[in-house]
C-alpha atoms as a PDB file:
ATOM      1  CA  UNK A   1      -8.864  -3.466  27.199  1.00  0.00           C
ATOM      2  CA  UNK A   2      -7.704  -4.259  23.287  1.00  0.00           C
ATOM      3  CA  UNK A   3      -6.127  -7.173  23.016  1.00  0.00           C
ATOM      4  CA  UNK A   4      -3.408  -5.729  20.289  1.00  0.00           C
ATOM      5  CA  UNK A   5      -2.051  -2.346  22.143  1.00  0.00           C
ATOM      6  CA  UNK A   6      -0.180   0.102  20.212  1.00  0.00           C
ATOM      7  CA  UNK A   7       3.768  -0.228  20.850  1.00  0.00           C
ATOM      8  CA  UNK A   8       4.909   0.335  24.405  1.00  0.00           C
ATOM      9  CA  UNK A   9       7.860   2.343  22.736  1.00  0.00           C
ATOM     10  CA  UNK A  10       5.867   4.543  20.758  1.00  0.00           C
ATOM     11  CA  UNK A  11       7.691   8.025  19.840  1.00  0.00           C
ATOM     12  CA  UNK A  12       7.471  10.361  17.464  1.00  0.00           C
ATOM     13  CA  UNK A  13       7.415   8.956  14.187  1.00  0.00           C
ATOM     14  CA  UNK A  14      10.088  10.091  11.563  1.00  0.00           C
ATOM     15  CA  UNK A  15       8.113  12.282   8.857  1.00  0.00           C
ATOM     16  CA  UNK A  16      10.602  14.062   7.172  1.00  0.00           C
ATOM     17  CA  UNK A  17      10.129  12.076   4.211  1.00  0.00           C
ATOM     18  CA  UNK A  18       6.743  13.859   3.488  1.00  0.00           C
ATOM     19  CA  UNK A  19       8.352  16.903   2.370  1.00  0.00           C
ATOM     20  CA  UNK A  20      11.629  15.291   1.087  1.00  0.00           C
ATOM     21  CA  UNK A  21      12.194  16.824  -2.522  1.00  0.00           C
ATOM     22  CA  UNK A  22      11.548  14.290  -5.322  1.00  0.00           C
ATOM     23  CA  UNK A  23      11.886  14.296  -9.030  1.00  0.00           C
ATOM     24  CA  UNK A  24       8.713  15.070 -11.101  1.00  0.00           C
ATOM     25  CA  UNK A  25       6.621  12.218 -12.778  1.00  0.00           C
ATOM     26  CA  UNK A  26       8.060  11.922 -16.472  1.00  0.00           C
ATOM     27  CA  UNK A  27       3.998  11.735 -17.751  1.00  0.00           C
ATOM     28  CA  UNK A  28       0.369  11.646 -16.765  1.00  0.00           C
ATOM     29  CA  UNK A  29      -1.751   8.970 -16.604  1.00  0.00           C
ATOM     30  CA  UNK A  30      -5.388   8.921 -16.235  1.00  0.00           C
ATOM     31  CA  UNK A  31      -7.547   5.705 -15.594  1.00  0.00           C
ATOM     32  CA  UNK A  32     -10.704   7.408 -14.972  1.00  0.00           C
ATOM     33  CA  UNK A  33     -13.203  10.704 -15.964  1.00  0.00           C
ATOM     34  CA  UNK A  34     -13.287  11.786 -11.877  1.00  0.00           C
ATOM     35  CA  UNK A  35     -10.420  14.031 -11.094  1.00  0.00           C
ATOM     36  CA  UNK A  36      -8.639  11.589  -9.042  1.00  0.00           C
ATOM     37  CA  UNK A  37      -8.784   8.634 -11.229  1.00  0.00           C
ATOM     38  CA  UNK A  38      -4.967   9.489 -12.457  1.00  0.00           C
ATOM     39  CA  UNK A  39      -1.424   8.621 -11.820  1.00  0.00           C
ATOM     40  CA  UNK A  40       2.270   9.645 -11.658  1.00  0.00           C
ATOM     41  CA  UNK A  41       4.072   7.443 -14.069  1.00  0.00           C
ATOM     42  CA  UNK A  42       7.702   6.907 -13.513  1.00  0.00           C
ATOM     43  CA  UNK A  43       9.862   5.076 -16.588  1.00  0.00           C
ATOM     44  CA  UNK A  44      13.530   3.562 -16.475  1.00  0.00           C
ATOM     45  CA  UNK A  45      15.960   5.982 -17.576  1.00  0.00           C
ATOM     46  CA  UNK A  46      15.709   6.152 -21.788  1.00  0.00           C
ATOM     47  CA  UNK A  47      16.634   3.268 -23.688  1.00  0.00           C
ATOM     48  CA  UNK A  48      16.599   0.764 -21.039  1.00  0.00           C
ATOM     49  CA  UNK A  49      14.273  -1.953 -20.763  1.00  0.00           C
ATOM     50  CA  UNK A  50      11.807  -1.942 -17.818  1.00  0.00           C
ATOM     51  CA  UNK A  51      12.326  -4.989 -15.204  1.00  0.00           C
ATOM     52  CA  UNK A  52       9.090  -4.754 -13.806  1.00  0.00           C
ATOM     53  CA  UNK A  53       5.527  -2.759 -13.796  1.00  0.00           C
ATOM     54  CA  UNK A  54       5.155  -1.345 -10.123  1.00  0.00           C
ATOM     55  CA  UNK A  55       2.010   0.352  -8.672  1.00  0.00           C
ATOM     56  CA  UNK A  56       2.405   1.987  -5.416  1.00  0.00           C
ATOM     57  CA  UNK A  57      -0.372   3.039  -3.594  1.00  0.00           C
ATOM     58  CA  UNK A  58      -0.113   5.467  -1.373  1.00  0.00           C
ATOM     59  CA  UNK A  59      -1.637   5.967   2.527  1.00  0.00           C
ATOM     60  CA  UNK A  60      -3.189   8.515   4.717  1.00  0.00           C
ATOM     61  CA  UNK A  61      -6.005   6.532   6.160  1.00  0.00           C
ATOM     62  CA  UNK A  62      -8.065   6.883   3.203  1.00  0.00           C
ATOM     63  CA  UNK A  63      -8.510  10.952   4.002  1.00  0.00           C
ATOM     64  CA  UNK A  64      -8.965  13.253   1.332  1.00  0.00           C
ATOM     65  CA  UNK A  65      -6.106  15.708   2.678  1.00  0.00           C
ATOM     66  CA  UNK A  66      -3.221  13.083   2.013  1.00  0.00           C
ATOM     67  CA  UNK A  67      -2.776  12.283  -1.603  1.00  0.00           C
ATOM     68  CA  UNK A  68       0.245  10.393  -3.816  1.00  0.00           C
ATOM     69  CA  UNK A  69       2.784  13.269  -3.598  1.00  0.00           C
ATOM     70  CA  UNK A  70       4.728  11.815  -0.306  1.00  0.00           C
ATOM     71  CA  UNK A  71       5.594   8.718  -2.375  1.00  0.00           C
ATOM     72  CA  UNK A  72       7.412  10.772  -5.296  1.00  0.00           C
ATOM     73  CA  UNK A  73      10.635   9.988  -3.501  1.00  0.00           C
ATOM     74  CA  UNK A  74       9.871   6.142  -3.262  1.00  0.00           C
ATOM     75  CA  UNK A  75       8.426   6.349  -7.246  1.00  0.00           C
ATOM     76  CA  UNK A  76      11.847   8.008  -8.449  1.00  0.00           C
ATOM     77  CA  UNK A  77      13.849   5.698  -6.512  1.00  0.00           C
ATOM     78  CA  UNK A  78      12.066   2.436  -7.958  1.00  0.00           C
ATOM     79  CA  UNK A  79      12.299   4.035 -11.776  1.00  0.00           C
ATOM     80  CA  UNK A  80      16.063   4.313 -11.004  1.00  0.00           C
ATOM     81  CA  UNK A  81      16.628   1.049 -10.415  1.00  0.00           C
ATOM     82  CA  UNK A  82      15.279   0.019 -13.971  1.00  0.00           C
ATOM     83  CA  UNK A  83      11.398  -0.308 -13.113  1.00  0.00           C
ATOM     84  CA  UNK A  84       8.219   0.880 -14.730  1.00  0.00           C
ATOM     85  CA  UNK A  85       6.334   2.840 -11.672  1.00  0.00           C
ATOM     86  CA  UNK A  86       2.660   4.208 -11.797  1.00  0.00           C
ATOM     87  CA  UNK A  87       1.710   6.175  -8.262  1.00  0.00           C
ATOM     88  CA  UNK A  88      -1.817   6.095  -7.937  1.00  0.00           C
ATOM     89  CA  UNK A  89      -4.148   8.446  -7.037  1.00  0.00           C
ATOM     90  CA  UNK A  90      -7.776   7.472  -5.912  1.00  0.00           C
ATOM     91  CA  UNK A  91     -11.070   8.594  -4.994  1.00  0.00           C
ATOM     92  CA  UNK A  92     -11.222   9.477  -0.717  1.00  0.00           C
ATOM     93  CA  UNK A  93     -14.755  10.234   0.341  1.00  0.00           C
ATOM     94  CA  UNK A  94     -15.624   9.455   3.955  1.00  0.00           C
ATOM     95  CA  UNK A  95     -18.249   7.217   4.197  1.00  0.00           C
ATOM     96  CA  UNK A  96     -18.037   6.013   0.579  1.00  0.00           C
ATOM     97  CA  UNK A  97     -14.880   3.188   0.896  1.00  0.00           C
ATOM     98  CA  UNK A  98     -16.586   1.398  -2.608  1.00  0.00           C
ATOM     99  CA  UNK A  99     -15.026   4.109  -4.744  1.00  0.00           C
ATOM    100  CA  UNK A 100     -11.254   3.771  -3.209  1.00  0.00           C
ATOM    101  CA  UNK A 101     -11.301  -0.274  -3.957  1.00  0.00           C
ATOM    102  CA  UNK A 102     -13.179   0.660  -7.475  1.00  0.00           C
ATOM    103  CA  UNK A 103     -10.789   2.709  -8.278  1.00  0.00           C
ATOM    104  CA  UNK A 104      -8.102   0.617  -7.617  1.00  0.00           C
ATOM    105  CA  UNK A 105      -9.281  -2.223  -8.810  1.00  0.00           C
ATOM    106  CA  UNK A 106      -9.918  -0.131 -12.167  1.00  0.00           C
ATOM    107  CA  UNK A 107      -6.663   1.599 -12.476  1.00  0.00           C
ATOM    108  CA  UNK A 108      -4.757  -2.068 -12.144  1.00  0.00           C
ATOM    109  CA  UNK A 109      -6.835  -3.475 -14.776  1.00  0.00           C
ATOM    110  CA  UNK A 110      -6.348  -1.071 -17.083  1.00  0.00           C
ATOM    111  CA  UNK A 111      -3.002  -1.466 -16.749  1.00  0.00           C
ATOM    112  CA  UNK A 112      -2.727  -5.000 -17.149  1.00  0.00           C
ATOM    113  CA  UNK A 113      -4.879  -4.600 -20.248  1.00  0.00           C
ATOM    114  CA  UNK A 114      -2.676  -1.736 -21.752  1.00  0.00           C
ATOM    115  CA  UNK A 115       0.035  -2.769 -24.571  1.00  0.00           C
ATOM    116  CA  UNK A 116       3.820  -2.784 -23.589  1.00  0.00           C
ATOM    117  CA  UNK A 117       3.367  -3.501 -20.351  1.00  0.00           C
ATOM    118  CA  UNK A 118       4.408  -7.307 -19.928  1.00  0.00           C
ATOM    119  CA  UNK A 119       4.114  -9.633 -17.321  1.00  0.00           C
ATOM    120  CA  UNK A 120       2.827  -9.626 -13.653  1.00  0.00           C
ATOM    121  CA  UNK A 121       2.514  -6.338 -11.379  1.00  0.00           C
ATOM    122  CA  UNK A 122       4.001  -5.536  -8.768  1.00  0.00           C
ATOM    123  CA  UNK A 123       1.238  -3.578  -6.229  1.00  0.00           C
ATOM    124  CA  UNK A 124       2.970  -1.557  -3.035  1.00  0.00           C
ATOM    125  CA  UNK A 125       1.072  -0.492  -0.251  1.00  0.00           C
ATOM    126  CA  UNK A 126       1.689   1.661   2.003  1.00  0.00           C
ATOM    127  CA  UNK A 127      -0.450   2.035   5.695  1.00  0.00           C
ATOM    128  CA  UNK A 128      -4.165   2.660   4.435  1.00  0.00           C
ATOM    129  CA  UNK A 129      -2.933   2.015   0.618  1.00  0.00           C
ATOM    130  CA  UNK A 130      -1.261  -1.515   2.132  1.00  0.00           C
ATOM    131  CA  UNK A 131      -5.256  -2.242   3.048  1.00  0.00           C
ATOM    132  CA  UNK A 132      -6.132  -1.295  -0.364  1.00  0.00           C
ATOM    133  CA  UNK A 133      -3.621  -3.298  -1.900  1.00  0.00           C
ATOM    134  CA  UNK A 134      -4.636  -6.756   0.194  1.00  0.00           C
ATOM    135  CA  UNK A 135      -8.509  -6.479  -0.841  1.00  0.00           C
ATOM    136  CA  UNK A 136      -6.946  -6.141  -4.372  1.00  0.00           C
ATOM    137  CA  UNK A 137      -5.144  -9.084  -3.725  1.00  0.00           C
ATOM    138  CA  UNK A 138      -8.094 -11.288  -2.906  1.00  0.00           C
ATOM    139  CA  UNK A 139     -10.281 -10.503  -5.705  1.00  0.00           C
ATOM    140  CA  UNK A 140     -10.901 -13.497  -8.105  1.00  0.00           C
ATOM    141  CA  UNK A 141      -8.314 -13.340 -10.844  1.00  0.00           C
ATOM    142  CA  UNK A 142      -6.220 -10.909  -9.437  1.00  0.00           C
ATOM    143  CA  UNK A 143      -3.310 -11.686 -11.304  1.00  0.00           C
ATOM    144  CA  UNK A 144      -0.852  -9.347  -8.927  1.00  0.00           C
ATOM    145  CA  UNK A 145       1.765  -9.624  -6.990  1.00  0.00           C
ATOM    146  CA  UNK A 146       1.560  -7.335  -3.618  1.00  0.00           C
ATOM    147  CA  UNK A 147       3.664  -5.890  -1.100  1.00  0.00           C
ATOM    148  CA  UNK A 148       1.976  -4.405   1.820  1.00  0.00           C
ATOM    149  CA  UNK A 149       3.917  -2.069   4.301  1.00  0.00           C
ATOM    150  CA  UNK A 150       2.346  -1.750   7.931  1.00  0.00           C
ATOM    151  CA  UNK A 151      -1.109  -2.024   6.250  1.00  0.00           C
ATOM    152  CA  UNK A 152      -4.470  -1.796   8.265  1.00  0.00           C
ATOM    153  CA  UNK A 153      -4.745  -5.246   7.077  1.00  0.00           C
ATOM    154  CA  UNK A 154      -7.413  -5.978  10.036  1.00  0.00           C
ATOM    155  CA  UNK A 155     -10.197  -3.034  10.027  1.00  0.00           C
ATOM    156  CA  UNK A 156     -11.859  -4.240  13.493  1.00  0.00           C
ATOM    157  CA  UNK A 157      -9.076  -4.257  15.726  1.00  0.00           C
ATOM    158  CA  UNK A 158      -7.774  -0.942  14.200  1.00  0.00           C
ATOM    159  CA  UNK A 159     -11.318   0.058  14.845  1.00  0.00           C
ATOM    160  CA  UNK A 160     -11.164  -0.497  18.490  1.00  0.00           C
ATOM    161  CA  UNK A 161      -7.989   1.275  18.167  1.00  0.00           C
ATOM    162  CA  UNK A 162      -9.592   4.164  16.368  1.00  0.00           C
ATOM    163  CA  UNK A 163      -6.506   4.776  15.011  1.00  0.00           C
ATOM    164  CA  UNK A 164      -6.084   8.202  13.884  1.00  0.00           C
ATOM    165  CA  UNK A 165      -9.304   9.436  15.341  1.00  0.00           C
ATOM    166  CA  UNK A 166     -11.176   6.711  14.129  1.00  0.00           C
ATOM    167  CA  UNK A 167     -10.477   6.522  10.951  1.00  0.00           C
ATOM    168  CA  UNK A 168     -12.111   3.498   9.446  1.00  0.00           C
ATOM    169  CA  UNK A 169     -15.699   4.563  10.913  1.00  0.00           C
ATOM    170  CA  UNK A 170     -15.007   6.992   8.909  1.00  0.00           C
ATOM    171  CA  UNK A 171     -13.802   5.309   5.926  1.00  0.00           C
ATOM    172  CA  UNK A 172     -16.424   2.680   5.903  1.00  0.00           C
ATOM    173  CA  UNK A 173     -19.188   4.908   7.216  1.00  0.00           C
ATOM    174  CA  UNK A 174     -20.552   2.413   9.123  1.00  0.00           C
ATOM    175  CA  UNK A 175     -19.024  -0.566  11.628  1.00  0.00           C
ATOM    176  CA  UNK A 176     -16.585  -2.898  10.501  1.00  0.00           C
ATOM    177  CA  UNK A 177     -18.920  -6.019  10.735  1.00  0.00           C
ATOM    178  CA  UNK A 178     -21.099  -4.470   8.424  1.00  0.00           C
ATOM    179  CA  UNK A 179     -18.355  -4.819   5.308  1.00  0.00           C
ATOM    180  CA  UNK A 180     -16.445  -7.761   6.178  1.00  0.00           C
ATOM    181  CA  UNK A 181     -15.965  -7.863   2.240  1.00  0.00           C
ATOM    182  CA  UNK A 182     -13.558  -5.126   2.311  1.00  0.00           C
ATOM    183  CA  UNK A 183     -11.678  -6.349   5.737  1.00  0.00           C
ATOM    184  CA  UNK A 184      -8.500  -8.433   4.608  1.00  0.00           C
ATOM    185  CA  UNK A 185      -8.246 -10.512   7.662  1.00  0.00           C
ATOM    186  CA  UNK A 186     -11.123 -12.242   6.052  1.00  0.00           C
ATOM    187  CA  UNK A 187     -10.162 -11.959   2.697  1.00  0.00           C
ATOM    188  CA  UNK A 188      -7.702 -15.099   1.638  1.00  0.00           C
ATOM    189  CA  UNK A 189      -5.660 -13.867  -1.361  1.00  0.00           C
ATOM    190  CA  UNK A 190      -6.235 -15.796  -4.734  1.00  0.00           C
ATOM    191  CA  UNK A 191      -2.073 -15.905  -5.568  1.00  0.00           C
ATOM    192  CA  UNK A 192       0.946 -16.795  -3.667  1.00  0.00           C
ATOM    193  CA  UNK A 193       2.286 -13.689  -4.579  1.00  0.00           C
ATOM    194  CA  UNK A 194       1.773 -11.623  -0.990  1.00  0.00           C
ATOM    195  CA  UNK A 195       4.409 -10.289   1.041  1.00  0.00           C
ATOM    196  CA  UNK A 196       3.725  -7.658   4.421  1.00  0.00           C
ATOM    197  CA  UNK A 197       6.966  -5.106   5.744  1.00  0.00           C
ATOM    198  CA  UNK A 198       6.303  -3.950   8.900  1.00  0.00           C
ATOM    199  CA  UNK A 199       8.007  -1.902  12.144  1.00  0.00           C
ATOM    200  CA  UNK A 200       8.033  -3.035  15.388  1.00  0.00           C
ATOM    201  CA  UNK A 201       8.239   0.302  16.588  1.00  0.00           C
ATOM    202  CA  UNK A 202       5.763   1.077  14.006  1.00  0.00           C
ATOM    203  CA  UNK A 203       3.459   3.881  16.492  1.00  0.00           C
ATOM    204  CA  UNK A 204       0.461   4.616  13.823  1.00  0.00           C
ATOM    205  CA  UNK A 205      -0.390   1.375  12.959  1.00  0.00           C
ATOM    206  CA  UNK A 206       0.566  -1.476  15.018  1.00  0.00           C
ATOM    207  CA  UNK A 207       2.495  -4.420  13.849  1.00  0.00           C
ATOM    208  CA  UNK A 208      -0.446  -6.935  15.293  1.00  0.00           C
ATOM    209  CA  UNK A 209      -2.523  -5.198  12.152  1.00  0.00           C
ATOM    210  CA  UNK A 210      -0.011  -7.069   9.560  1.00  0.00           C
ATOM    211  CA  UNK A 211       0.396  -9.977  12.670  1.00  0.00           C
ATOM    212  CA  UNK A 212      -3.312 -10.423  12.178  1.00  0.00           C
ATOM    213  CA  UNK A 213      -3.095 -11.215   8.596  1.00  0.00           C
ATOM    214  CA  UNK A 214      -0.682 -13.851   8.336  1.00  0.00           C
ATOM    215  CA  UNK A 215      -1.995 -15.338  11.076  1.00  0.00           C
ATOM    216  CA  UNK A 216      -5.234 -15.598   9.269  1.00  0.00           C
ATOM    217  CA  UNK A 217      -3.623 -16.450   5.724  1.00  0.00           C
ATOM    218  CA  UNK A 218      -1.012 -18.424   6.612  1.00  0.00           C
ATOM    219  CA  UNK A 219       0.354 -19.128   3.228  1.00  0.00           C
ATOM    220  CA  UNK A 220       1.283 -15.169   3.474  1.00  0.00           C
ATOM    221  CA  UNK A 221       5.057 -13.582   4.822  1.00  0.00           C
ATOM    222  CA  UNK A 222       5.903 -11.047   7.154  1.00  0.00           C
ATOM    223  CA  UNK A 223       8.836  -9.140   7.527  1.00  0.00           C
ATOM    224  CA  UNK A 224       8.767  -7.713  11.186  1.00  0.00           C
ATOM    225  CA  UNK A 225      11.852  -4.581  11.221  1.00  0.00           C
ATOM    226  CA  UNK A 226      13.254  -3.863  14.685  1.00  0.00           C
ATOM    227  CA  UNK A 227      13.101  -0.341  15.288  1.00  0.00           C
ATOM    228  CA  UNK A 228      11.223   0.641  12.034  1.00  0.00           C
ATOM    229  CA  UNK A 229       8.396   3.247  12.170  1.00  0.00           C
ATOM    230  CA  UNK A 230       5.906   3.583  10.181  1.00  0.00           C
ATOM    231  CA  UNK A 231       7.388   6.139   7.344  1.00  0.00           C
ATOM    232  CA  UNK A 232      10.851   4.703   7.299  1.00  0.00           C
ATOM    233  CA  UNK A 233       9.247   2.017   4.673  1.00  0.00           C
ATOM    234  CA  UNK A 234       8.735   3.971   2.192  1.00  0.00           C
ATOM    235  CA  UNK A 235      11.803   6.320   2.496  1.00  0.00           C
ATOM    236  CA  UNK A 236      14.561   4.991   0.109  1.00  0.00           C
ATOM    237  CA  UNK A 237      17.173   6.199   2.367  1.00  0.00           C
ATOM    238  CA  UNK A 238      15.944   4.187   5.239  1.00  0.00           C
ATOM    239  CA  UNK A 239      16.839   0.818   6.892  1.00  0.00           C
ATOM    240  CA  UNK A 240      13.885  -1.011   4.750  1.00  0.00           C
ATOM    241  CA  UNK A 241      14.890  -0.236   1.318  1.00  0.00           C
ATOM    242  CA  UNK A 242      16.896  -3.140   0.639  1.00  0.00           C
ATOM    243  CA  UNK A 243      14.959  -5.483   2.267  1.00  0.00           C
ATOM    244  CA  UNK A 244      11.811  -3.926   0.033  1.00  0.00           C
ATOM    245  CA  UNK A 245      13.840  -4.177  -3.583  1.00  0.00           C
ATOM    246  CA  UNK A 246      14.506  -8.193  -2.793  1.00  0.00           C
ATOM    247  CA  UNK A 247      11.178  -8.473  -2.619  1.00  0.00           C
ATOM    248  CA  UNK A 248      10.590  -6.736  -5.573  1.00  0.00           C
ATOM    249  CA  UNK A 249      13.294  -8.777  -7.217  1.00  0.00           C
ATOM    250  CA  UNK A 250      11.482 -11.655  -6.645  1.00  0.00           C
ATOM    251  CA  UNK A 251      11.586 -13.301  -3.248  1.00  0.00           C
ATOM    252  CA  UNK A 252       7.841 -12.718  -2.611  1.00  0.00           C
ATOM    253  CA  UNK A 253       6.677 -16.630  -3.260  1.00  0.00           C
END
C-alpha cells in the first residue's frame, strides 16, 4: 500500500472556476517560433506603476488538452491589484517533458532579460505548472522567486499514485528514477525565495506531494489550507486569495 494516500475526505472538487468569465489579455507575447511558446500578458491599469513582474504557470498534468485559459481569472485579478502578469503557455507532448522545462526556463529568461521589467519575478504554479515552477527554481542562477500551489512537487510517489491515470509516465515517458533531474524532491532550490499553498482536502493531488518537498528542502514554507481543494487556489474569489497576495507582497523569505 502507498505510504501517502489520497485524502480520506476526498469529494468532488470545485471546478467552476474553469469556465468562470475573465477579462481578455491586454497583448500578446511570444517567447518562442513553436506555436505554444507565447503568453497572455496582463498590465496594471494605465498610468500606474507595476509592483511586481508575475508569471503564472498554469496546470493540467502537463496534457496537451488543458492550456493557460483557466487562469485568465487569476491573471486579471493579479493585474488589478497593480502587478505586471505574463500567463504562460508551453509546449505538452507526452513523452517529451524536456520541452515543458525548456520552455519555461526560456520564456522566464527572456523576460528577465527584456527592458522595463525591473527587479525579481514572481513565478506561480499551479498543480503540474507548481512542478514546473520548483525545477525552475533549482536551476543555477535562477534568480526567481516561486510560489507553488498543490504542485506534484514529488514525481515518484504521485507515480505510485498514478494520479490522473498516470500521468507522469506519461509526461516523462519513462519511470521516474530514470529523470531524477526533473523530480523536485531532489532538486534543492538555489534562492530562499520558495513558498508551497496547499489544501488539505486537496483530492487531485495530495497535500503529502507539497509535504514531501519541504520535508526534503527544509529551508522551504508550506501553507497547509483546511478544507481547500485543489482549484480553490487559484480562484480569486476563494478562501486562498489573501493568503496568496501576502505572499506575493513579500512574505515568501
Amino acid at each position: 500500500m502507498p505510504s501517502d494516500p489520497l485524502p480520506s475526505d476526498s469529494r468532488a472538487e470545485d471546478r467552476s472556476i474553469l469556465a468562470c468569465a475573465a477579462p481578455a489579455p491586454d497583448q500578446g507575447w511570444s517567447y518562442g517560433s513553436a506555436a505554444d511558446q507565447v503568453a497572455d500578458v496582463y498590465l496594471p491599469f494605465p498610468g500606474r506603476s507595476p509592483r511586481r513582474t508575475v508569471v503564472l504557470v498554469h496546470g493540467g498534468f502537463w496534457r496537451p488538452a488543458y492550456d493557460r485559459t483557466h487562469l485568465r481569472p487569476l491573471a486579471g485579478a493579479l493585474a488589478a491589484r497593480g502587478h505586471r502578469v505574463l500567463s504562460l503557455e508551453y509546449r505538452r507532448v507526452p513523452g517529451q517533458p524536456d520541452l515543458a522545462t525548456g520552455d519555461v526556463s526560456q520564456a522566464v529568461a527572456a523576460i528577465q532579460a527584456a527592458p522595463g521589467y525591473p527587479g525579481r519575478p514572481c513565478v506561480i504554479g499551479h498543480s503540474a505548472g507548481g512542478h514546473l515552477a520548483l525545477w525552475l527554481a533549482a536551476q543555477p542562477g535562477a534568480a526567481i522567486d516561486v510560489i507553488a500551489l498543490a504542485p506534484v512537487a514529488d514525481l515518484a510517489a504521485a507515480d505510485r499514485l498514478g494520479l490522473d491515470g498516470d500521468a507522469v509516465r506519461a509526461f516523462l515517458g519513462a519511470e521516474p528514477h530514470a529523470r531524477p533531474d526533473l523530480d523536485p524532491v531532489h532538486l534543492a532550490p538555489t534562492g530562499p525565495g520558495v513558498a508551497l499553498l496547499h489544501g488539505a482536502s486537496d483530492s487531485l493531488v495530495p497535500l503529502s506531494q507539497s509535504r514531501a518537498y519541504v520535508e526534503a528542502h527544509r529551508g522551504t514554507r508550506l501553507r497547509e489550507l483546511p478544507g481547500v481543494g485543489h482549484f480553490e487556489l487559484i480562484d480569486p474569489a476563494a478562501q486562498p486569495w489573501p493568503t496568496l497576495l501576502k505572499l506575493l507582497d513579500g512574505g515568501i523569505e
